[in-house]
PDB file of N, CA and C in Angstrom:
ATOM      1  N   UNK A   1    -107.192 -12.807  26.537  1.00  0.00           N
ATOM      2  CA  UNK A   1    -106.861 -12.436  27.890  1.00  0.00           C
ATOM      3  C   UNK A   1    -108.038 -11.723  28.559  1.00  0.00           C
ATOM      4  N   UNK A   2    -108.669 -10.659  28.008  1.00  0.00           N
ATOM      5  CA  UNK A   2    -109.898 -10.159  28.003  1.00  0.00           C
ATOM      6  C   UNK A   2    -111.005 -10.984  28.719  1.00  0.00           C
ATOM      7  N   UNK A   3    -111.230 -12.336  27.628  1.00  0.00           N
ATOM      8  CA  UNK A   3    -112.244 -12.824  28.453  1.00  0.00           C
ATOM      9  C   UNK A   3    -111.680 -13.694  30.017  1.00  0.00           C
ATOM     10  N   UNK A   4    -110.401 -14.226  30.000  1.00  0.00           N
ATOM     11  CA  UNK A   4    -110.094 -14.650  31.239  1.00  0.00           C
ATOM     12  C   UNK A   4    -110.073 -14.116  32.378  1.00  0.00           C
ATOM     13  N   UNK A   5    -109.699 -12.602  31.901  1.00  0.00           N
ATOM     14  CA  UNK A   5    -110.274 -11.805  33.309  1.00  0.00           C
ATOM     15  C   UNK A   5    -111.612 -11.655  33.611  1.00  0.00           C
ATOM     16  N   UNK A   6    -113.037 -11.708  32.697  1.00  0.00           N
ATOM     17  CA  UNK A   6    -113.777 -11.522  32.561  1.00  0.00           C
ATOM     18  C   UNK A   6    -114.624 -12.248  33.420  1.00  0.00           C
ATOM     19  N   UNK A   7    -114.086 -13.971  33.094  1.00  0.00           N
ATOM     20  CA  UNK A   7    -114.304 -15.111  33.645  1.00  0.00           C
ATOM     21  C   UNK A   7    -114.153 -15.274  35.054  1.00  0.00           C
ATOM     22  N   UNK A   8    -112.561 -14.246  35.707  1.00  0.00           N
ATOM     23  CA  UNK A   8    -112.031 -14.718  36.602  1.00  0.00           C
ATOM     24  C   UNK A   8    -112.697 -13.328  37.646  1.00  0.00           C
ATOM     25  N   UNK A   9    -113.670 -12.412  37.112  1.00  0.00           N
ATOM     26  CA  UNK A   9    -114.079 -11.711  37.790  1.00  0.00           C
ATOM     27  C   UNK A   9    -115.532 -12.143  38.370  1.00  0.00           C
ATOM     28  N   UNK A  10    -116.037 -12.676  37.732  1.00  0.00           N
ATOM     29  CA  UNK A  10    -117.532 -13.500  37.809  1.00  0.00           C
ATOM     30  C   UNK A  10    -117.655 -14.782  38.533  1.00  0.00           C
ATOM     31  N   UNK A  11    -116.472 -15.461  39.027  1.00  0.00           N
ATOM     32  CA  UNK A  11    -116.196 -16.212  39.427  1.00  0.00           C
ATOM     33  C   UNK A  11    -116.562 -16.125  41.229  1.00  0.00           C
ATOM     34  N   UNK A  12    -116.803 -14.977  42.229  1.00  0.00           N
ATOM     35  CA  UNK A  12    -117.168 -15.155  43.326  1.00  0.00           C
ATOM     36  C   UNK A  12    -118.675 -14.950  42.814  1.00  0.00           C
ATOM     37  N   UNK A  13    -118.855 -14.371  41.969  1.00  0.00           N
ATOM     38  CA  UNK A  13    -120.928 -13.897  41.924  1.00  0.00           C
ATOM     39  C   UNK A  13    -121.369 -15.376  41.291  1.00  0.00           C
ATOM     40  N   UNK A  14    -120.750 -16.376  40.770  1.00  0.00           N
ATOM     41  CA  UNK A  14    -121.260 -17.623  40.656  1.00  0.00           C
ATOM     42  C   UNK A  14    -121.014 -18.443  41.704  1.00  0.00           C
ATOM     43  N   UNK A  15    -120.260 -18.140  42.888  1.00  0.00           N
ATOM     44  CA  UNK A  15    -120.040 -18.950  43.879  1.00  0.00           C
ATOM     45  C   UNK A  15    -120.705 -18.586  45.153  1.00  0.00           C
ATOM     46  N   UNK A  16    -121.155 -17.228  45.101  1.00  0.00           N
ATOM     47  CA  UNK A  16    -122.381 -16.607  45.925  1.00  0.00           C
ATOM     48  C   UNK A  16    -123.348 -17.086  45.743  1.00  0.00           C
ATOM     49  N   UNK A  17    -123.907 -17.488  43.991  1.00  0.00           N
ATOM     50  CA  UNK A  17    -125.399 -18.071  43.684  1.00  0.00           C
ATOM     51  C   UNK A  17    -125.796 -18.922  44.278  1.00  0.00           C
ATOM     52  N   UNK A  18    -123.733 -20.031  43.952  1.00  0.00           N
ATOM     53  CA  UNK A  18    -124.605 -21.639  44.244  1.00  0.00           C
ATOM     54  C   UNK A  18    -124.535 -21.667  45.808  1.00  0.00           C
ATOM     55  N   UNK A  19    -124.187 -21.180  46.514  1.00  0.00           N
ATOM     56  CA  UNK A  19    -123.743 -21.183  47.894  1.00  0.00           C
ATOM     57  C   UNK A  19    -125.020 -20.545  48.353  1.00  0.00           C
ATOM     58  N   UNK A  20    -125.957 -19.454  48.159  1.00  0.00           N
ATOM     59  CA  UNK A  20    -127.161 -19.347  48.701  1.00  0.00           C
ATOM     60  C   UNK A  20    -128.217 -20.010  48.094  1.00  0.00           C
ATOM     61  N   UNK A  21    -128.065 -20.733  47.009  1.00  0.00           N
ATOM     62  CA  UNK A  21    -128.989 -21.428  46.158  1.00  0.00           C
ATOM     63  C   UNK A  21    -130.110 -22.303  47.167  1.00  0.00           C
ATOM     64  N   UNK A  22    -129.078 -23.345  47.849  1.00  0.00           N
ATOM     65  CA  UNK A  22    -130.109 -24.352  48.967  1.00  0.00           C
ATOM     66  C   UNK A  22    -130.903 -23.346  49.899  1.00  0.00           C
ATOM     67  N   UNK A  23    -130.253 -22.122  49.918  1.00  0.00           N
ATOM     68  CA  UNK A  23    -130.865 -21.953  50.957  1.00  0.00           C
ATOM     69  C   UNK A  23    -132.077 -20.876  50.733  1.00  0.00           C
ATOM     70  N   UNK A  24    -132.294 -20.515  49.724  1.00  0.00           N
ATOM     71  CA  UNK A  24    -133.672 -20.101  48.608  1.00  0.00           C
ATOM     72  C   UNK A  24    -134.612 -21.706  48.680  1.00  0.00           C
ATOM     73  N   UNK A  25    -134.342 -22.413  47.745  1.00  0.00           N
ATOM     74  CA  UNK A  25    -134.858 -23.391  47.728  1.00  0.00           C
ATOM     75  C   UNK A  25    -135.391 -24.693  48.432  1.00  0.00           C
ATOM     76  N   UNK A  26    -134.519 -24.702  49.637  1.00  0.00           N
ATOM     77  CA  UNK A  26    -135.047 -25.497  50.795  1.00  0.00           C
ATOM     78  C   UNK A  26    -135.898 -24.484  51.855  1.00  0.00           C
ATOM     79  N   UNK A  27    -136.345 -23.576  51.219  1.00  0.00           N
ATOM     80  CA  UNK A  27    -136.964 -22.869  52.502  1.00  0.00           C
ATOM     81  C   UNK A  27    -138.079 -23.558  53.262  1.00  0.00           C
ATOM     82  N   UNK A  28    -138.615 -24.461  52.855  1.00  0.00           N
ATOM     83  CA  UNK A  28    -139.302 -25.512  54.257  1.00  0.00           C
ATOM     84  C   UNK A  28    -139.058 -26.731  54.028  1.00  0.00           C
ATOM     85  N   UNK A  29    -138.957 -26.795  55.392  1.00  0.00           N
ATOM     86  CA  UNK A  29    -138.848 -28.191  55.942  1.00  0.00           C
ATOM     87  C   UNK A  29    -139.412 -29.767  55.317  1.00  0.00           C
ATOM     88  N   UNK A  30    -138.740 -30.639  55.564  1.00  0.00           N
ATOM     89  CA  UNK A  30    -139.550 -31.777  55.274  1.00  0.00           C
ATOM     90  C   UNK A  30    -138.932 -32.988  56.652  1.00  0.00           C
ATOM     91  N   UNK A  31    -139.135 -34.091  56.790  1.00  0.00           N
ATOM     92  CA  UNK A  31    -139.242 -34.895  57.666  1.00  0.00           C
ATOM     93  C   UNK A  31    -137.890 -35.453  57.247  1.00  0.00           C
ATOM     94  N   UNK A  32    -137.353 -35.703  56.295  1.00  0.00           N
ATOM     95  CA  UNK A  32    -136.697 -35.889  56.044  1.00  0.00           C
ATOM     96  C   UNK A  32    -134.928 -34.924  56.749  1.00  0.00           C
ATOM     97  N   UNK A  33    -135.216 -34.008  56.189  1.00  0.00           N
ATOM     98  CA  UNK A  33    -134.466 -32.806  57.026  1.00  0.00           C
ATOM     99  C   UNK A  33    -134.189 -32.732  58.090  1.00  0.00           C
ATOM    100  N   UNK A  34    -135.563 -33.217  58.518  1.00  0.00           N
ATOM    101  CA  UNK A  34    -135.460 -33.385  60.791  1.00  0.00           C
ATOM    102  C   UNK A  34    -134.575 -34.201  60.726  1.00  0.00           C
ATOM    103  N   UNK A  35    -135.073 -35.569  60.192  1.00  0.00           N
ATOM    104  CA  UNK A  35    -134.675 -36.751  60.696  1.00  0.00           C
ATOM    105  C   UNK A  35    -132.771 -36.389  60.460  1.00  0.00           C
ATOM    106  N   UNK A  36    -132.305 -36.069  59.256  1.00  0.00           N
ATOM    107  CA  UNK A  36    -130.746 -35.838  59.405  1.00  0.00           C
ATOM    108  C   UNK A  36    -130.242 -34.850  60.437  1.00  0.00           C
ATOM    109  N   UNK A  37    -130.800 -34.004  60.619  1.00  0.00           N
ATOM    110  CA  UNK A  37    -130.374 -32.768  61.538  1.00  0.00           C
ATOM    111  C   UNK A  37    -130.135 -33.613  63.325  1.00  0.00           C
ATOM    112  N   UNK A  38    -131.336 -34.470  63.190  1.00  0.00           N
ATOM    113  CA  UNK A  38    -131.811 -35.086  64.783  1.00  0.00           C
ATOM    114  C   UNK A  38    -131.010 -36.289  65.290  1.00  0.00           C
ATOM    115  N   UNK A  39    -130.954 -36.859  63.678  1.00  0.00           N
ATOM    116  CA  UNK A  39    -130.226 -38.484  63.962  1.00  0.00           C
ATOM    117  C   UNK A  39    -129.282 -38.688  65.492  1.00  0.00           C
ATOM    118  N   UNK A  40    -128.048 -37.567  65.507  1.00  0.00           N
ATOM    119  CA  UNK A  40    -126.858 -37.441  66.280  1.00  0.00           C
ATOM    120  C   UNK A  40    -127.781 -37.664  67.368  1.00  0.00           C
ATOM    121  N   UNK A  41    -128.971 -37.099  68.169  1.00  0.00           N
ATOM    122  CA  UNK A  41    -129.435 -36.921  69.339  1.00  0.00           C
ATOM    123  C   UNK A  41    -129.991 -38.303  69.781  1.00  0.00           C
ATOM    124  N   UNK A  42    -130.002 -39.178  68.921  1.00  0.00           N
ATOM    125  CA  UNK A  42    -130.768 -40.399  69.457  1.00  0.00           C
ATOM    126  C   UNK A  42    -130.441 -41.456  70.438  1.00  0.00           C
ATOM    127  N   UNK A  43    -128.787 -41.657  70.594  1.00  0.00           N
ATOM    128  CA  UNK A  43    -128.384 -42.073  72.161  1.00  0.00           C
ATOM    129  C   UNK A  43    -128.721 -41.320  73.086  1.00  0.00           C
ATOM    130  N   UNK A  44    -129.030 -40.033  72.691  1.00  0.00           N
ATOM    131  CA  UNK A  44    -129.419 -39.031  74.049  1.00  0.00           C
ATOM    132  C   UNK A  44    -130.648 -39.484  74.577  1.00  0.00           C
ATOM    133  N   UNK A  45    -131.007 -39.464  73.818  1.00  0.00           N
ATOM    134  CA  UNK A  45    -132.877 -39.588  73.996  1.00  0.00           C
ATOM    135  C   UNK A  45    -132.738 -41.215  74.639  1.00  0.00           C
ATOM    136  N   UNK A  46    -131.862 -41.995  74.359  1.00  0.00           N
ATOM    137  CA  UNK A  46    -132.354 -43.438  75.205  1.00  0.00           C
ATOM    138  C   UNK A  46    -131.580 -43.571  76.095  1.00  0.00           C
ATOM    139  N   UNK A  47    -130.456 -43.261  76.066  1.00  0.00           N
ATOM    140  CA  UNK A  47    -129.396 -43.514  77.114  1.00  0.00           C
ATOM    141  C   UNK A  47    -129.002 -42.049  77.991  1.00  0.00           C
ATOM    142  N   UNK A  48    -129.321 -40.999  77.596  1.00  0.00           N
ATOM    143  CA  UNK A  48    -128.933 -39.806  78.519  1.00  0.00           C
ATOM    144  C   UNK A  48    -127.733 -40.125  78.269  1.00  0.00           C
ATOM    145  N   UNK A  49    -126.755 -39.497  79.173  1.00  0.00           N
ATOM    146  CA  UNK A  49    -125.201 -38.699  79.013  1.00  0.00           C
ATOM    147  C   UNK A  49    -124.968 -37.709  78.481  1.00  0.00           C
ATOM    148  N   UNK A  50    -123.692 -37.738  77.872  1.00  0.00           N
ATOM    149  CA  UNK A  50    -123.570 -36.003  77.452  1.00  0.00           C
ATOM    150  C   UNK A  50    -124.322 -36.451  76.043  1.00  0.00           C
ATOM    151  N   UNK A  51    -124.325 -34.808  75.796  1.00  0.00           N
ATOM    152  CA  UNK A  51    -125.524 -34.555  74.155  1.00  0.00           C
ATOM    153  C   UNK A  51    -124.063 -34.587  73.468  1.00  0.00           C
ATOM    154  N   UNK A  52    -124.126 -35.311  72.464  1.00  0.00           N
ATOM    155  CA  UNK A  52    -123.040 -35.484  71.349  1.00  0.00           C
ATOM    156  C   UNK A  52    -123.238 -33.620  70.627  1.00  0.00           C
ATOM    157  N   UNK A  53    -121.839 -33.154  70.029  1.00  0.00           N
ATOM    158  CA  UNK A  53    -121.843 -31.696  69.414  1.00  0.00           C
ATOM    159  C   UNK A  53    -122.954 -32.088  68.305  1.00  0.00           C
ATOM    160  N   UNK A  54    -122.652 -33.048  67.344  1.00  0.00           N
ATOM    161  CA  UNK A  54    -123.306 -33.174  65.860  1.00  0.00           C
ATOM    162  C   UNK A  54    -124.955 -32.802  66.597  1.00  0.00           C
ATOM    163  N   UNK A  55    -125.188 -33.493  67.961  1.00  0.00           N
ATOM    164  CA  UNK A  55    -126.899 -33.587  67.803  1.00  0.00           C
ATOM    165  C   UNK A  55    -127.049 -31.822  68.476  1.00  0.00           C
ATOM    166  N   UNK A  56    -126.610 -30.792  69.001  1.00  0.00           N
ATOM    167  CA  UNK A  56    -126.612 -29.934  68.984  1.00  0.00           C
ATOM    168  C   UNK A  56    -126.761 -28.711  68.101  1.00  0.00           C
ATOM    169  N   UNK A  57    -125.864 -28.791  67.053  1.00  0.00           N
ATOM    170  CA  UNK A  57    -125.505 -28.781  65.825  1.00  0.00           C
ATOM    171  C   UNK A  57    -127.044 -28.820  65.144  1.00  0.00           C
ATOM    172  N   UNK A  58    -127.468 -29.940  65.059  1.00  0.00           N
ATOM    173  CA  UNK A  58    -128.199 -30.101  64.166  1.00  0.00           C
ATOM    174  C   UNK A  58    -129.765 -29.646  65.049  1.00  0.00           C
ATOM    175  N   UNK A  59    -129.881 -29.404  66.203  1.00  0.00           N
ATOM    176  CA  UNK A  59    -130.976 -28.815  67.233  1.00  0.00           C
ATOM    177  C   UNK A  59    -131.114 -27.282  66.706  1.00  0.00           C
ATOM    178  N   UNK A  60    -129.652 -26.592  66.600  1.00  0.00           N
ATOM    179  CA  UNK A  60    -129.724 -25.192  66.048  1.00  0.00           C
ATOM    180  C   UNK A  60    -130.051 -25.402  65.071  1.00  0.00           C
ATOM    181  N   UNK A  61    -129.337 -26.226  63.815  1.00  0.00           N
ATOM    182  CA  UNK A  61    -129.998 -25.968  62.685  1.00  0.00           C
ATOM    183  C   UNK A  61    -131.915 -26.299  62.589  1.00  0.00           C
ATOM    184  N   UNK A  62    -131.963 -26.653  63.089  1.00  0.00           N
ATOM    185  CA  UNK A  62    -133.715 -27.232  62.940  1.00  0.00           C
ATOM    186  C   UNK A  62    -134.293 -26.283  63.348  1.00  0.00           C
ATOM    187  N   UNK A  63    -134.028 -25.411  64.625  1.00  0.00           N
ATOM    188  CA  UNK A  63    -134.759 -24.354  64.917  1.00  0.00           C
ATOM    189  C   UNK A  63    -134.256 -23.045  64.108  1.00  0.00           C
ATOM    190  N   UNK A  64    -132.940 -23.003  63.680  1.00  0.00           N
ATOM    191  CA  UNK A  64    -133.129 -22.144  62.580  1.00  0.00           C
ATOM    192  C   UNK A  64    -134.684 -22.136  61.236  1.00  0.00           C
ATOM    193  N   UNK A  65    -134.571 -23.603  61.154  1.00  0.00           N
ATOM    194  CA  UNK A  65    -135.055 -24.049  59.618  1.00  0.00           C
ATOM    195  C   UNK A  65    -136.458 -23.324  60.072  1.00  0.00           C
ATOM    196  N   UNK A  66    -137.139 -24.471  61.243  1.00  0.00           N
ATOM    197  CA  UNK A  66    -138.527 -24.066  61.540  1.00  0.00           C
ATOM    198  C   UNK A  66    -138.735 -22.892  62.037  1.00  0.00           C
ATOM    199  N   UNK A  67    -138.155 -21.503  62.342  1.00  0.00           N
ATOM    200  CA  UNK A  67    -138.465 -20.385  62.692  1.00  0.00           C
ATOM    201  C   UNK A  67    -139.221 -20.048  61.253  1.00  0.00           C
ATOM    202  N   UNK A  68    -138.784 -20.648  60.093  1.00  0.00           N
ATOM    203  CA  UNK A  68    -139.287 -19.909  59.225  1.00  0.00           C
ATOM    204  C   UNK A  68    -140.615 -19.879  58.909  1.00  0.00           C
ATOM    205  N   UNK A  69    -141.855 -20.364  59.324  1.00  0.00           N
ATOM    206  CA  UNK A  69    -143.155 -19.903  59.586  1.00  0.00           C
ATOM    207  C   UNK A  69    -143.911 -21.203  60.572  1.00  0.00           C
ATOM    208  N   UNK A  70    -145.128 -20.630  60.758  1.00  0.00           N
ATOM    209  CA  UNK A  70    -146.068 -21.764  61.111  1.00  0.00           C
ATOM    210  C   UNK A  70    -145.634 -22.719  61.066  1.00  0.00           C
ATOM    211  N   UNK A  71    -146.035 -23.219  59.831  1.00  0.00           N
ATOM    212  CA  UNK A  71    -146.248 -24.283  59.060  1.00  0.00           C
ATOM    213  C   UNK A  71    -145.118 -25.498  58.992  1.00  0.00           C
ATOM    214  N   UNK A  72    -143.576 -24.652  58.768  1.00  0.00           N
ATOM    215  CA  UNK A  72    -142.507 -25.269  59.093  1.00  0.00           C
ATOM    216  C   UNK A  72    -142.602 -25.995  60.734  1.00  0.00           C
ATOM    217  N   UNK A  73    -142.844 -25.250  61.933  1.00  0.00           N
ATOM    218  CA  UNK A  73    -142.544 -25.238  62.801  1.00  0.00           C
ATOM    219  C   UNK A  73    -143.899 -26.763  63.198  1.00  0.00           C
ATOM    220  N   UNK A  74    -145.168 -26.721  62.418  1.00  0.00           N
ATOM    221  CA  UNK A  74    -145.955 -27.607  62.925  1.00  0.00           C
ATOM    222  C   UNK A  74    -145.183 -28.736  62.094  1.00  0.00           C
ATOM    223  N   UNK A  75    -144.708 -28.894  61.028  1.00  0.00           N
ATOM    224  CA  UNK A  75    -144.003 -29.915  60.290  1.00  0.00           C
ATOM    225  C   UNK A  75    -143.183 -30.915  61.228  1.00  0.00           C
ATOM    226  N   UNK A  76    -142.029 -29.779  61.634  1.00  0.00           N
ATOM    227  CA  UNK A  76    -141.033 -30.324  62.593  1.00  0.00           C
ATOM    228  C   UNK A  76    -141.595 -31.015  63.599  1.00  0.00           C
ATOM    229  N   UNK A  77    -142.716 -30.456  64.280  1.00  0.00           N
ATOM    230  CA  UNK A  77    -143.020 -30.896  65.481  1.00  0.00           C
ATOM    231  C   UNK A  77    -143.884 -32.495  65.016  1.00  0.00           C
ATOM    232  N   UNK A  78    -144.484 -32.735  64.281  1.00  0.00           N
ATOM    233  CA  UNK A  78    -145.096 -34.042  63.705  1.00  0.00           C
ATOM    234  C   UNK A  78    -143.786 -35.126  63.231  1.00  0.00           C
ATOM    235  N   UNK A  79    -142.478 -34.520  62.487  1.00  0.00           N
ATOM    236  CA  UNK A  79    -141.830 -35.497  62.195  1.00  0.00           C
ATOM    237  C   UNK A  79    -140.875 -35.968  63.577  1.00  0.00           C
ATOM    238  N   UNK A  80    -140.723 -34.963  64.257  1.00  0.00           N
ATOM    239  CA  UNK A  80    -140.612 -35.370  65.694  1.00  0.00           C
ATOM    240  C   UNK A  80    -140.932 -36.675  66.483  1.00  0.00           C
ATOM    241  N   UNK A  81    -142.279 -35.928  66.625  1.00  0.00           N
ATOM    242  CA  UNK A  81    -143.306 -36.764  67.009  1.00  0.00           C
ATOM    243  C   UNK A  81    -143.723 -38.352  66.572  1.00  0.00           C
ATOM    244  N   UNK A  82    -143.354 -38.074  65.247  1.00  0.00           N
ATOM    245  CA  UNK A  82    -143.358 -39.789  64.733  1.00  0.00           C
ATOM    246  C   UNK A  82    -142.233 -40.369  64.204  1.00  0.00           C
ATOM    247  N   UNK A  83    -141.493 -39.763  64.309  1.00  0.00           N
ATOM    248  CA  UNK A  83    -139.827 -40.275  64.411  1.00  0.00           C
ATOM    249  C   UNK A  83    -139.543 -41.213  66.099  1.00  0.00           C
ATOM    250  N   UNK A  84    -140.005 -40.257  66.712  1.00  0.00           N
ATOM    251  CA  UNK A  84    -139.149 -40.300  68.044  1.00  0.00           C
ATOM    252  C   UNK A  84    -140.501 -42.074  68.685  1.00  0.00           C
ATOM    253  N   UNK A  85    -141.601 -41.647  68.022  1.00  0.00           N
ATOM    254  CA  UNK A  85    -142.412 -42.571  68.706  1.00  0.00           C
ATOM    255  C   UNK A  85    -142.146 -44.254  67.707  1.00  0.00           C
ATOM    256  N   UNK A  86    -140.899 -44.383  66.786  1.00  0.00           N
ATOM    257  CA  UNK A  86    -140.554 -44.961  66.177  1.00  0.00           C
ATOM    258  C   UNK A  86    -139.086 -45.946  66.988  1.00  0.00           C
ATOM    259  N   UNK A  87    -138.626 -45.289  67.471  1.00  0.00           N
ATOM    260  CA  UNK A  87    -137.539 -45.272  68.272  1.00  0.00           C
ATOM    261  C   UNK A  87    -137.743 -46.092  70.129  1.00  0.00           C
ATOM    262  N   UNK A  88    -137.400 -47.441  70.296  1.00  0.00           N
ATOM    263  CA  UNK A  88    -137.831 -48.184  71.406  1.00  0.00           C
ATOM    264  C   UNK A  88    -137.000 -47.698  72.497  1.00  0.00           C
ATOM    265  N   UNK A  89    -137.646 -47.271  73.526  1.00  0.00           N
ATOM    266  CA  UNK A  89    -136.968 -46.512  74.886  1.00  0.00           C
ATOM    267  C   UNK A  89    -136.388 -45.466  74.594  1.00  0.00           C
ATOM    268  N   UNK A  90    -137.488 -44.845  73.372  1.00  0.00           N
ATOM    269  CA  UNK A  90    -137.085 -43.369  73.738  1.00  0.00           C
ATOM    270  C   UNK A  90    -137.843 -42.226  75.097  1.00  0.00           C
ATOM    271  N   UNK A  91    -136.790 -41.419  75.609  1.00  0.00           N
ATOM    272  CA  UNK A  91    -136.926 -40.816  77.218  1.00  0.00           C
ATOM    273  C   UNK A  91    -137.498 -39.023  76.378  1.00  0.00           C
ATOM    274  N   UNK A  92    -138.826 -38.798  76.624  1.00  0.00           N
ATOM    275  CA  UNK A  92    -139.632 -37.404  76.075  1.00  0.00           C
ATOM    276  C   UNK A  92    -139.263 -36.292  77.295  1.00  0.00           C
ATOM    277  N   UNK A  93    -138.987 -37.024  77.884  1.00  0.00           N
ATOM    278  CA  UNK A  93    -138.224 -35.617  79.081  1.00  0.00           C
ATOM    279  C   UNK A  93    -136.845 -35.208  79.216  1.00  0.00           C
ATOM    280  N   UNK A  94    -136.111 -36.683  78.444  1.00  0.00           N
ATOM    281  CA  UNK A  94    -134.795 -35.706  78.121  1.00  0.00           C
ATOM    282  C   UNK A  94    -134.711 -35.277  76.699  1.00  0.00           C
ATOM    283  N   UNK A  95    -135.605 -35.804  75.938  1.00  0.00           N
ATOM    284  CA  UNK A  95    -135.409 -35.284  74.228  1.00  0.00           C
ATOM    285  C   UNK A  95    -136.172 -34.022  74.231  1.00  0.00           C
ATOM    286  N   UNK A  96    -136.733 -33.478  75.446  1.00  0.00           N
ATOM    287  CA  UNK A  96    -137.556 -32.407  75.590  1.00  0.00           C
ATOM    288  C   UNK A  96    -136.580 -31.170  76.399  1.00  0.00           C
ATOM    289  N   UNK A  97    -135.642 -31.661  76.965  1.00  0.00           N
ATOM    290  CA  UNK A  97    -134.487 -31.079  77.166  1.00  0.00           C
ATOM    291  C   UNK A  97    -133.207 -30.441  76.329  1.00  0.00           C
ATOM    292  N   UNK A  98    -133.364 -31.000  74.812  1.00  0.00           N
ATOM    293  CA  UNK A  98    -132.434 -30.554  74.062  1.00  0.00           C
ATOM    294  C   UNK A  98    -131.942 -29.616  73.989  1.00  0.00           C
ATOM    295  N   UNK A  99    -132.834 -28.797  73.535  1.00  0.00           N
ATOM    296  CA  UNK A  99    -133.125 -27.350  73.243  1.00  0.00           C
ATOM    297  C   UNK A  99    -132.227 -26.782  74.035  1.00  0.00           C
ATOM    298  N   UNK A 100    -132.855 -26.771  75.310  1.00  0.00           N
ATOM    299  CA  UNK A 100    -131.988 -26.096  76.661  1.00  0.00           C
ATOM    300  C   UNK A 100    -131.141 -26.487  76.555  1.00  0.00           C
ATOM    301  N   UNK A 101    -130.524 -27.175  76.421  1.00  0.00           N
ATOM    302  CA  UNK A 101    -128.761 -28.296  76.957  1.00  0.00           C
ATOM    303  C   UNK A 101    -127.908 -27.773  75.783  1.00  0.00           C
ATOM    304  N   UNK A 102    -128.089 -27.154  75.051  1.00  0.00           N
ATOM    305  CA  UNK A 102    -127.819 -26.842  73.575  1.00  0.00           C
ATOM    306  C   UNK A 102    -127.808 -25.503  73.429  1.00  0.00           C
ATOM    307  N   UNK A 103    -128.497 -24.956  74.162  1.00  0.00           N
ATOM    308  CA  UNK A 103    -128.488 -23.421  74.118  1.00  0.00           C
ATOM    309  C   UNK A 103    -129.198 -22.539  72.609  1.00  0.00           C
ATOM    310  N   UNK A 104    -130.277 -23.929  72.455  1.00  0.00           N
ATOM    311  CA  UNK A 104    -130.925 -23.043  71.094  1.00  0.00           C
ATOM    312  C   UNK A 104    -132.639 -23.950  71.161  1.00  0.00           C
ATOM    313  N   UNK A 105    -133.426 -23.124  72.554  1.00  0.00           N
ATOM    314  CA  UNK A 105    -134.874 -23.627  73.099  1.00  0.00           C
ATOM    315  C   UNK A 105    -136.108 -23.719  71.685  1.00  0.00           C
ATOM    316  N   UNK A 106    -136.644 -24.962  72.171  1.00  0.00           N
ATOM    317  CA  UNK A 106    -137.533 -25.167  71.052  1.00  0.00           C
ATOM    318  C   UNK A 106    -138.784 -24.623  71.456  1.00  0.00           C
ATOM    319  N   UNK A 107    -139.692 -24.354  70.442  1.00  0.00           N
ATOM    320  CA  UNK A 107    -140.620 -23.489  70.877  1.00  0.00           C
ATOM    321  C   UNK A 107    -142.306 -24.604  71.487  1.00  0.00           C
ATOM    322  N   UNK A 108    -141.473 -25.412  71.381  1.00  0.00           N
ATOM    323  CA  UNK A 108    -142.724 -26.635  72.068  1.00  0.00           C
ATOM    324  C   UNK A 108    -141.999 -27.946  72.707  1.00  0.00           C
ATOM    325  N   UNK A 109    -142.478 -28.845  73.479  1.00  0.00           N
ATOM    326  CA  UNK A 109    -142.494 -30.187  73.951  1.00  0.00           C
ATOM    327  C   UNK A 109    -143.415 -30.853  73.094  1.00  0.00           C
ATOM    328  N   UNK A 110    -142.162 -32.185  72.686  1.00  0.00           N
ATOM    329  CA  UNK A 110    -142.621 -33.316  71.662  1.00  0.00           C
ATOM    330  C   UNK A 110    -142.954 -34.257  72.880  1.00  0.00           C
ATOM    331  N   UNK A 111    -144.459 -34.743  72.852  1.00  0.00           N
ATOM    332  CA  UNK A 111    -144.974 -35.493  73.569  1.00  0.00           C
ATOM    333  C   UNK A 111    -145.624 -36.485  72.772  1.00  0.00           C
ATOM    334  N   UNK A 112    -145.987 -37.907  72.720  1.00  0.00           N
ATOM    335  CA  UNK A 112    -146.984 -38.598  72.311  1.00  0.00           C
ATOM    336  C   UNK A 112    -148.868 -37.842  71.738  1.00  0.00           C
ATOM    337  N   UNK A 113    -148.343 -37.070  73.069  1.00  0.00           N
ATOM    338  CA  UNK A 113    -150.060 -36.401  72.996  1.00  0.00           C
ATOM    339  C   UNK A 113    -149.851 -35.350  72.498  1.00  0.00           C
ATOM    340  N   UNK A 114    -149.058 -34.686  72.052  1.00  0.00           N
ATOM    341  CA  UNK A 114    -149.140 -32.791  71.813  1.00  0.00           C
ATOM    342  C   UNK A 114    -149.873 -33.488  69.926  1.00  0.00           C
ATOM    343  N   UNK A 115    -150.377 -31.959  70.198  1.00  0.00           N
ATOM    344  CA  UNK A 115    -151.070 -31.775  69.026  1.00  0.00           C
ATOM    345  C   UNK A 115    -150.306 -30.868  68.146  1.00  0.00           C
ATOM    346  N   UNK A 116    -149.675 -31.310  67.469  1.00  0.00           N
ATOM    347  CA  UNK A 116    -148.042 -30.487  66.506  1.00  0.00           C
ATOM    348  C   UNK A 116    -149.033 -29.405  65.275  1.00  0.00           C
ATOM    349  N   UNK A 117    -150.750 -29.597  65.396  1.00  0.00           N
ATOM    350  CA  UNK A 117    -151.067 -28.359  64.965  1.00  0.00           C
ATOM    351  C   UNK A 117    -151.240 -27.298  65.297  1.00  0.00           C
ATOM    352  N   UNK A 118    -151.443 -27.169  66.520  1.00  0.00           N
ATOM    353  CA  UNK A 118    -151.926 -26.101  67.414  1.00  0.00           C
ATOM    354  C   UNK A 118    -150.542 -25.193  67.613  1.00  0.00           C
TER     355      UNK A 118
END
């Protein structure tokens, strides 16, 4: 009985681990990451209308992710950048609008020309 309580006390501090685990370990970004977070936004970007919640959603999460340094933040802005220039009739003045429309502003405009190192 001993150890079942033992078990059944340890049981939130192993569910705290795995539950902050990703988020130790994914601490930067990859292109990959954008691309799921962004996917939802991609009728936006060609067709305008309303911004679907999921691509919102996933606008906060990205600028959560890339606040976390430089480096993240030049990442994002390159897989952006060659995601979006992948994508036929995609509109850079409304996918440059997200941010705002969403209520979570990106700290740059994804353009053809921006230089995602600087």
């Amino acid at each position: 009985m001993a150890k079942l309580l033992c078990g059944v006390a340890l049981l939130p501090l192993l569910i705290c681990i795995l539950v902050t685990a990703p988020c130790v370990i994914n601490a930067t970004i990859n292109c990959a990451e954008v691309t799921l977070l962004l996917t939802p936004c991609i009728p936006f970007g060609i067709f305008g209308g309303t911004v679907p919640p999921d691509c919102c959603k996933g606008i906060k999460g990205l600028n959560a992710a890339q606040n976390a340094s430089v480096a993240d933040r030049r990442t994002a802005c390159s897989c952006i950048q060659e995601g979006a220039a992948r994508i036929p009739g995609i509109n850079y003045d409304r996918i440059n609008t997200l941010g705002d429309v969403c209520g979570s502003p990106c700290p740059y405009k994804v353009y053809p020309s921006t230089n995602c190192s600087e």
